[in-house]
C-alpha atoms as a PDB file:
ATOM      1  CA  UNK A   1     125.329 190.300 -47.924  1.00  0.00           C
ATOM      2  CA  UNK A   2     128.289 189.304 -45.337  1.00  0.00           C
ATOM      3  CA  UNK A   3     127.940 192.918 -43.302  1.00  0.00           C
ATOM      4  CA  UNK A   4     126.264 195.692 -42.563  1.00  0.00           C
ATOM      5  CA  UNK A   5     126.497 198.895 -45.161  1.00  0.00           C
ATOM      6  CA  UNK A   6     126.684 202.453 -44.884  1.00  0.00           C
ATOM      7  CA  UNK A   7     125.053 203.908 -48.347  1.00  0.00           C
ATOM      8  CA  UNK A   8     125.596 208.168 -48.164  1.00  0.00           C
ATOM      9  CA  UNK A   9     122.158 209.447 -49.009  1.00  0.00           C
ATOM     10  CA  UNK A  10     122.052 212.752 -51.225  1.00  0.00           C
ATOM     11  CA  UNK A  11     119.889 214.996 -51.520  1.00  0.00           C
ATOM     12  CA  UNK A  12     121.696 217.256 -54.198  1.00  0.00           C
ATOM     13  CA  UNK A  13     118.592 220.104 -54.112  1.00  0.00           C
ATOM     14  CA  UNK A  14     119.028 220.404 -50.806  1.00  0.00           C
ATOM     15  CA  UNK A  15     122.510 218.886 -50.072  1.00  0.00           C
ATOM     16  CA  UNK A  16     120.446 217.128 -47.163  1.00  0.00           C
ATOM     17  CA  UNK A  17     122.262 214.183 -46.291  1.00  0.00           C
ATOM     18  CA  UNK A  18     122.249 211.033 -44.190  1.00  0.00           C
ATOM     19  CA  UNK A  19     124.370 207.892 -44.101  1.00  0.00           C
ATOM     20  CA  UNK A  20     121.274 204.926 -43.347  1.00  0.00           C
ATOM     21  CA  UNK A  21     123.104 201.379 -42.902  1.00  0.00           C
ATOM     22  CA  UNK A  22     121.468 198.741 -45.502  1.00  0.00           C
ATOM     23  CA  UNK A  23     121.264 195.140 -44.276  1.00  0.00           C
ATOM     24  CA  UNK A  24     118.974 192.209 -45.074  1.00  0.00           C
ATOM     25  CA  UNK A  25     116.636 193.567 -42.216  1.00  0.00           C
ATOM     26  CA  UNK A  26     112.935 195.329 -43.082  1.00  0.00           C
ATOM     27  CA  UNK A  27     114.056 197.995 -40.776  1.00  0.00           C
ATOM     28  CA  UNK A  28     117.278 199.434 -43.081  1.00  0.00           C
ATOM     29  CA  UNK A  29     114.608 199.366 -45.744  1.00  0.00           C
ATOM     30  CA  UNK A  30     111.586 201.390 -43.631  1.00  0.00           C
ATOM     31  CA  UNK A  31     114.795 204.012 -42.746  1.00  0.00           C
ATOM     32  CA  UNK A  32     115.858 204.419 -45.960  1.00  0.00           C
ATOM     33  CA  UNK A  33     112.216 204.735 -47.470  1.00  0.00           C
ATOM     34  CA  UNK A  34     111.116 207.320 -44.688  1.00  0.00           C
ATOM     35  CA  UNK A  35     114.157 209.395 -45.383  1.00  0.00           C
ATOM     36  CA  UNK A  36     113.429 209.384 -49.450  1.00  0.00           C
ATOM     37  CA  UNK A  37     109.720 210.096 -48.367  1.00  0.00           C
ATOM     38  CA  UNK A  38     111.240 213.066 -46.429  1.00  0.00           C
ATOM     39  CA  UNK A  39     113.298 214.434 -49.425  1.00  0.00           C
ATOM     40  CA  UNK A  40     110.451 213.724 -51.893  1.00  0.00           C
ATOM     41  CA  UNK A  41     108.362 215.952 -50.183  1.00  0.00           C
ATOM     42  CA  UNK A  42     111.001 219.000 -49.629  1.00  0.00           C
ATOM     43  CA  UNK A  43     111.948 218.799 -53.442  1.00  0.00           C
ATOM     44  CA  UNK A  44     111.214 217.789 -56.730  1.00  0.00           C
ATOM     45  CA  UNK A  45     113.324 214.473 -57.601  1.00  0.00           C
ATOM     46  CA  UNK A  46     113.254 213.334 -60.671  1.00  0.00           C
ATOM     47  CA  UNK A  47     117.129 211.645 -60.835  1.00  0.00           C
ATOM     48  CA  UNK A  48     118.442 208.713 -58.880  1.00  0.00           C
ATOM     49  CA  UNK A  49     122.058 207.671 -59.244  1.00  0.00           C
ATOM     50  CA  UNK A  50     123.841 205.225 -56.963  1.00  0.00           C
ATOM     51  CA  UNK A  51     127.895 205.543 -57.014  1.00  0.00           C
ATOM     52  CA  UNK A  52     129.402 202.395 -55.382  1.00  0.00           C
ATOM     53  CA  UNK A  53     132.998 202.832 -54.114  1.00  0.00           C
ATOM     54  CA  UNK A  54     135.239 200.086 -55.583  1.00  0.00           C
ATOM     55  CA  UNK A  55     138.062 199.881 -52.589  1.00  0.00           C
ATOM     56  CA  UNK A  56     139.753 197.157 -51.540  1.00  0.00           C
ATOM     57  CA  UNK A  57     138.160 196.935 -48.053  1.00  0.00           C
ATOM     58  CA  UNK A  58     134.618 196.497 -49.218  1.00  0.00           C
ATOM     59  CA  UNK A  59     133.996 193.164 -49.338  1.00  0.00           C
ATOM     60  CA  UNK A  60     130.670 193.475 -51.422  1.00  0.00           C
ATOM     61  CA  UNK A  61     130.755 190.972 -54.406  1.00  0.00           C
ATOM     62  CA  UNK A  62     128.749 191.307 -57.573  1.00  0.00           C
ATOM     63  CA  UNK A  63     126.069 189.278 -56.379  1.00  0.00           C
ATOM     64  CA  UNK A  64     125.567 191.161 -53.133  1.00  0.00           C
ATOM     65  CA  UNK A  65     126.017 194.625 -55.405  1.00  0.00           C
ATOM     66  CA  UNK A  66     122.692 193.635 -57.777  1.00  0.00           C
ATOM     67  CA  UNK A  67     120.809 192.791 -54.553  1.00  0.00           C
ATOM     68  CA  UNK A  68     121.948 196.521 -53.377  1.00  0.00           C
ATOM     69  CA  UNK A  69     120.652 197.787 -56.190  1.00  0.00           C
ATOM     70  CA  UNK A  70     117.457 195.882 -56.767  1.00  0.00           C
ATOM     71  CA  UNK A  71     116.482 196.746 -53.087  1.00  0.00           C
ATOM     72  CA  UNK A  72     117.465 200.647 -54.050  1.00  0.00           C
ATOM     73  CA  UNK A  73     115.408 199.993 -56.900  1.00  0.00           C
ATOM     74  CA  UNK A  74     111.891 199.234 -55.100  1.00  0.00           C
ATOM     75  CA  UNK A  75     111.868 202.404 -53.203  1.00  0.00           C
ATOM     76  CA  UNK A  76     112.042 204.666 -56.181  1.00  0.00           C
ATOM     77  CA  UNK A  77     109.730 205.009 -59.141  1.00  0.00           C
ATOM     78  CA  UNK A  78     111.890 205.784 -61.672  1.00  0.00           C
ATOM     79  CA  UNK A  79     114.871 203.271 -63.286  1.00  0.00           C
ATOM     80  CA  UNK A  80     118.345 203.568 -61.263  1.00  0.00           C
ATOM     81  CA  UNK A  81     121.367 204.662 -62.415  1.00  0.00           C
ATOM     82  CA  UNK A  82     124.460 203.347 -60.959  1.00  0.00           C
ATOM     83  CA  UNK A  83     128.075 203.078 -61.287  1.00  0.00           C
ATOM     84  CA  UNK A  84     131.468 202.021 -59.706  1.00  0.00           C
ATOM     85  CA  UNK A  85     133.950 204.517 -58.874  1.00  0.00           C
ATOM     86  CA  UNK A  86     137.398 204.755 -57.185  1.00  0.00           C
ATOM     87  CA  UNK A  87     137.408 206.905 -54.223  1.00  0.00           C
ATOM     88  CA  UNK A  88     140.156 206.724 -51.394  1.00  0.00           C
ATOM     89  CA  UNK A  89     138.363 206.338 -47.968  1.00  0.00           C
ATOM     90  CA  UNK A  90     139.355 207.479 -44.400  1.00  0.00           C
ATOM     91  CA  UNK A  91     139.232 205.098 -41.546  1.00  0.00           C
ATOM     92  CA  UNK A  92     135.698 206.009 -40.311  1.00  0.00           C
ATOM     93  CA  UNK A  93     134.252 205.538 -43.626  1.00  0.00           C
ATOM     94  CA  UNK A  94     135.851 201.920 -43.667  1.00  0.00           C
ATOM     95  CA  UNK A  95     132.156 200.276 -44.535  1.00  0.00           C
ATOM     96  CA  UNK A  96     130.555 203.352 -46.680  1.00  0.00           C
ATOM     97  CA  UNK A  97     130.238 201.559 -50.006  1.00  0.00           C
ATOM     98  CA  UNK A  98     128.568 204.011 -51.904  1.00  0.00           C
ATOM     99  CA  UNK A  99     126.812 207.104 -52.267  1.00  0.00           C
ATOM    100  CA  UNK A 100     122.900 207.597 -53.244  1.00  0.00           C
ATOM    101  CA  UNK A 101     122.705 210.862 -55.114  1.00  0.00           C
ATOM    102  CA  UNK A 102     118.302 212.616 -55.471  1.00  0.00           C
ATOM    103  CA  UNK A 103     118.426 215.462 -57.984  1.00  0.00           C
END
């Protein structure tokens, strides 16, 4: 991955949410597993869907997109869902590239 991401975590039970930055470190990875752990435990979740933002500032490629995913993929049990939409951004969401959606 060239950058640092912003991912928009979901909790659609709750509408809990948090925006965790995924990089190559173990660290992104700990914060984003403690914050699923966290949601886990306040709901049931039994749906995980992953909505990546297709804009033209992004510069995520499809190579860095399937390692997203596969490191999305080893925190939850169940198989991921995931999709690429169009969604206009505002300047201080300039590196969100997607949205992680818990139902």
């Amino acid at each position: 991955m060239k950058q640092d991401y912003i991912i928009r975590f979901i909790n659609c039970n709750t509408k809990d949410s948090s925006d965790l930055q995924l990089n190559n470190t173990e660290t992104s990875i700990r914060e984003i597993k403690t914050w699923m752990q966290q949601q886990e435990t306040s709901s049931l979740l039994v749906k995980h869907q992953f909505h990546i933002i297709g804009n033209e500032s992004c510069d995520l490629e499809l190579e860095d997109l399937y390692n997203l995913c596969r490191k999305i993929q080893t925190l939850i049990p169940s198989p991921l869902s995931w999709d690429i939409i169009e969604k206009p951004l505002n300047e201080e969401d300039e590196n969100l590239v997607g949205y992680f959606l818990l139902y």
